[in-house]
C-alpha atoms as a PDB file:
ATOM      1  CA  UNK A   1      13.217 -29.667 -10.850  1.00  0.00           C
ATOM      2  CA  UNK A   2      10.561 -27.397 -11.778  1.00  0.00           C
ATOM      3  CA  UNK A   3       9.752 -24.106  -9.981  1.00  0.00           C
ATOM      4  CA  UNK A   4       6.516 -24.082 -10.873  1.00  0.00           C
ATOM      5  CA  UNK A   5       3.983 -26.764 -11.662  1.00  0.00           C
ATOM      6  CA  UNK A   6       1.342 -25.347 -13.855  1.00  0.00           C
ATOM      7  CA  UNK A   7      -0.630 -28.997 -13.560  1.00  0.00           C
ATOM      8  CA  UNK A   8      -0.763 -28.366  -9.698  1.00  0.00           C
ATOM      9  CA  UNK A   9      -2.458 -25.075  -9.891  1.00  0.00           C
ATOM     10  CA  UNK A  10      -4.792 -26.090 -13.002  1.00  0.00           C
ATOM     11  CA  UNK A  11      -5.812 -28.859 -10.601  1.00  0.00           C
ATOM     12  CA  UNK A  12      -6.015 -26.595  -7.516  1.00  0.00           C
ATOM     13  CA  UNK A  13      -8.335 -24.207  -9.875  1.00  0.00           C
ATOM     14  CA  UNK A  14     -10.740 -26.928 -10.676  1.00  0.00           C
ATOM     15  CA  UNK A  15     -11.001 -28.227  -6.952  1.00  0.00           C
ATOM     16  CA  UNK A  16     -11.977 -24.498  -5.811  1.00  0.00           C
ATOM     17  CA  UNK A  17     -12.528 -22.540  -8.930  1.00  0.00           C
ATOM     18  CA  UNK A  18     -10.535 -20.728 -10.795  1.00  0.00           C
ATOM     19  CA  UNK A  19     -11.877 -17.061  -9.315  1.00  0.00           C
ATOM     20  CA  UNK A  20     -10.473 -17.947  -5.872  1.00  0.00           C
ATOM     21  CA  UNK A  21      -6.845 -19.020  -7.068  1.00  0.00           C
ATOM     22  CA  UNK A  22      -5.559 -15.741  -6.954  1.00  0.00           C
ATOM     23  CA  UNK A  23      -6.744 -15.216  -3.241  1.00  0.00           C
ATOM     24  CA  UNK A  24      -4.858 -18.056  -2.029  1.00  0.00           C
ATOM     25  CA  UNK A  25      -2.031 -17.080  -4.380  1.00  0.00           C
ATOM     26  CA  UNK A  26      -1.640 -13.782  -2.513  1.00  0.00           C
ATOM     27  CA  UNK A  27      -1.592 -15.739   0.763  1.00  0.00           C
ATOM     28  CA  UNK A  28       0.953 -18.229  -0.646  1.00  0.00           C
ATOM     29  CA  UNK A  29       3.199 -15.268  -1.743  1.00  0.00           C
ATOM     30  CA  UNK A  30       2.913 -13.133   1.331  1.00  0.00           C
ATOM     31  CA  UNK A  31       4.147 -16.078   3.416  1.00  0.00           C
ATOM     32  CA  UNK A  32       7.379 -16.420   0.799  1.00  0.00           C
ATOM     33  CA  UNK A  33       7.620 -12.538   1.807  1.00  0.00           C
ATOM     34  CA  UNK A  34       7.767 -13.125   5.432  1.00  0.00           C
ATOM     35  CA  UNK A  35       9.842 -15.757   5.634  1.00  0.00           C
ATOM     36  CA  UNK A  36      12.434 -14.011   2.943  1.00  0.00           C
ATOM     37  CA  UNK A  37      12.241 -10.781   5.381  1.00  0.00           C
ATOM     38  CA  UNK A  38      12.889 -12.959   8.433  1.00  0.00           C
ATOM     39  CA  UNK A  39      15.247 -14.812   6.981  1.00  0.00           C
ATOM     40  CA  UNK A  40      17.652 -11.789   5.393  1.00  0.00           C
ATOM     41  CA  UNK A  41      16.465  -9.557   8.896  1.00  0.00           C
ATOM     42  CA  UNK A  42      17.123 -12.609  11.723  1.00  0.00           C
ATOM     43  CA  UNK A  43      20.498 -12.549  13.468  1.00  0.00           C
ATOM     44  CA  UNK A  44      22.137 -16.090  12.106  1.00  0.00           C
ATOM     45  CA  UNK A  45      22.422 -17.515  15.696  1.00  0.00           C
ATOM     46  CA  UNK A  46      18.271 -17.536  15.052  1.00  0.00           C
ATOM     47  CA  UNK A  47      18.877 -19.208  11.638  1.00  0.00           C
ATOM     48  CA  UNK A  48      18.856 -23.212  12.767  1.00  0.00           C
ATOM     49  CA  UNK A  49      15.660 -22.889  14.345  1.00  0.00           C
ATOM     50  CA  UNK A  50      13.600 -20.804  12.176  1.00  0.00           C
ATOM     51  CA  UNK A  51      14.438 -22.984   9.367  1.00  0.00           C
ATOM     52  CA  UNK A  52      13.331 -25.843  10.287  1.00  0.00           C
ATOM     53  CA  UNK A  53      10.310 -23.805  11.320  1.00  0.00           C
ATOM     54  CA  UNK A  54       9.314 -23.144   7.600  1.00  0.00           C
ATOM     55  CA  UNK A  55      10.867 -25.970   6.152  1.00  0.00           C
ATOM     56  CA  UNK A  56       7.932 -27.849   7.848  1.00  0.00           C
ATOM     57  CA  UNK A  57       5.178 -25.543   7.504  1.00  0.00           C
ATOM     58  CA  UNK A  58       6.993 -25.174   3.314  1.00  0.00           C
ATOM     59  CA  UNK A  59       6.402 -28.961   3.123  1.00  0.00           C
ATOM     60  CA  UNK A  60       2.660 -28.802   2.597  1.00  0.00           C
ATOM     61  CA  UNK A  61       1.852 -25.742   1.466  1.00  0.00           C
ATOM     62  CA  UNK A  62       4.389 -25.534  -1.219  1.00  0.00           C
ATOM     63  CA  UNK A  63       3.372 -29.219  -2.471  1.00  0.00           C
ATOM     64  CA  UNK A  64      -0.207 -27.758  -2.913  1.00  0.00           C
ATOM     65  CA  UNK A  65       0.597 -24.978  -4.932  1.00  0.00           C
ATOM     66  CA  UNK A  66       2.737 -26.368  -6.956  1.00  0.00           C
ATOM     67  CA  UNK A  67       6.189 -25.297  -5.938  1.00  0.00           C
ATOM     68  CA  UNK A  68       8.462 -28.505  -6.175  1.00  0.00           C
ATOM     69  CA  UNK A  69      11.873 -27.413  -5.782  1.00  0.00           C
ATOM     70  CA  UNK A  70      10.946 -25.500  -2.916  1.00  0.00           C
ATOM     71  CA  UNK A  71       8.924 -28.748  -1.406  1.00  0.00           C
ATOM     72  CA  UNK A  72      11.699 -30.702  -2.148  1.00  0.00           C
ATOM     73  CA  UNK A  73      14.294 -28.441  -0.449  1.00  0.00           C
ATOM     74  CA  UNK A  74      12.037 -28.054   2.248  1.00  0.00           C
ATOM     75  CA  UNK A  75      11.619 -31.836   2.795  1.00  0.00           C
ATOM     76  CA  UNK A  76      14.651 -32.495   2.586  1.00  0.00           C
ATOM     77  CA  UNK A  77      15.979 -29.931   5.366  1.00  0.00           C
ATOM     78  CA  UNK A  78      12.974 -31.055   7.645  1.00  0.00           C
ATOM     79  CA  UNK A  79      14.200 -34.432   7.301  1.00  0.00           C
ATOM     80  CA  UNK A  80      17.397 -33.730   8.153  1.00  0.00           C
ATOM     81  CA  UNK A  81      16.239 -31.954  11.554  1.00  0.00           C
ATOM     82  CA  UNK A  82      14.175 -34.925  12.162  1.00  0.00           C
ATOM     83  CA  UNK A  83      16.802 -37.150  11.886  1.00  0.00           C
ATOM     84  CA  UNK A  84      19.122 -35.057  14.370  1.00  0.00           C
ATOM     85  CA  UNK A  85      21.757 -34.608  11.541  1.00  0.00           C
ATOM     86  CA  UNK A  86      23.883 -31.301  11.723  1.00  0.00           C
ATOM     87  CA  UNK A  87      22.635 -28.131   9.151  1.00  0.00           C
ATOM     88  CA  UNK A  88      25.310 -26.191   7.199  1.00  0.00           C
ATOM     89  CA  UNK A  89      23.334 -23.403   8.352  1.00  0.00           C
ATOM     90  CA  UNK A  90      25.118 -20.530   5.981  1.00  0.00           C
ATOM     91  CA  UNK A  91      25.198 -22.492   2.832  1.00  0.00           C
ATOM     92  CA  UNK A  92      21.279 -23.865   3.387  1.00  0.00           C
ATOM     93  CA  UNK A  93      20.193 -20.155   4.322  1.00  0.00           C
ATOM     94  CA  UNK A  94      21.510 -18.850   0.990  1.00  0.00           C
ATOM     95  CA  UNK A  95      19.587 -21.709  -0.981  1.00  0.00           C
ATOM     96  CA  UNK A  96      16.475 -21.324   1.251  1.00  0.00           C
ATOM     97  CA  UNK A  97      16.563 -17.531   0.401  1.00  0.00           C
ATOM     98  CA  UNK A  98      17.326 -17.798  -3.504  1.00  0.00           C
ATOM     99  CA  UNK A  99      14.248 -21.085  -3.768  1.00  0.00           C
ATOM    100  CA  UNK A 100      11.913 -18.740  -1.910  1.00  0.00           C
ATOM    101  CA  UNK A 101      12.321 -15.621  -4.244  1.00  0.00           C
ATOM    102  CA  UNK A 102      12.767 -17.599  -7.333  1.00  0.00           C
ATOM    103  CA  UNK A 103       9.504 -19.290  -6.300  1.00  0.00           C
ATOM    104  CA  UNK A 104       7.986 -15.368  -5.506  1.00  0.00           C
ATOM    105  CA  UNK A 105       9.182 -14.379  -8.437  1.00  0.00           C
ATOM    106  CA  UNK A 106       7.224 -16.971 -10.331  1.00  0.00           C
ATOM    107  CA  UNK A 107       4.127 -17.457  -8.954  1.00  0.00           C
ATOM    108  CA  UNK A 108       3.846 -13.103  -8.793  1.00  0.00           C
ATOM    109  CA  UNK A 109       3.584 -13.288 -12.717  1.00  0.00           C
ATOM    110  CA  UNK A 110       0.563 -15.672 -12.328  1.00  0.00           C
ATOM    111  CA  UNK A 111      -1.084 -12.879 -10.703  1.00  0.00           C
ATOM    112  CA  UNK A 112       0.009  -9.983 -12.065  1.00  0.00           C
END
């Protein structure tokens, strides 16, 4: 699954120009920020609930810009809490953190 889906943000561009992409772009990536700090910074016992925290709020805006394996993961995790079934906190922490800087890491070269 793709990182980055140039069609998304091509299509975002045209919906509210091209000159404000970068704006929302620095929004998008100073949210990946935060929730890399919190995530690395948080004592794990604070883990289980703060993902499913930005796996929700990840849902939507990473489907708008673009970001589909960090949608998917984050769909997938918010289903799970939905659905009442148990996280493997530790292992989906480490993939969290790793989709959310690979994703930073991405999206910062279409602004730089």
């Amino acid at each position: 699954m793709d990182i980055l889906n140039q069609s998304k943000i091509d299509r975002l561009a045209g919906e509210i120009g091209a000159d404000n992409v970068p704006v929302l772009l620095d929004i998008f990536l100073g949210e990946l920020a935060m929730y890399i700090d919190n995530l690395t910074q948080q004592d794990q016992s604070e883990h289980d609930a703060y993902m499913k925290e930005i796996c929700h709020a990840l849902k939507s805006s990473a489907a708008s810009f673009g970001a589909e394996a960090l949608c998917a993961y984050s769909v997938e995790i918010d289903s799970m809490a939905k659905s009442g079934a148990l996280l493997n906190i530790e292992q989906d922490v480490a993939k969290m953190i790793s989709l959310l800087r690979e994703t930073q890491q991405r999206y910062q070269a279409l602004v730089s």
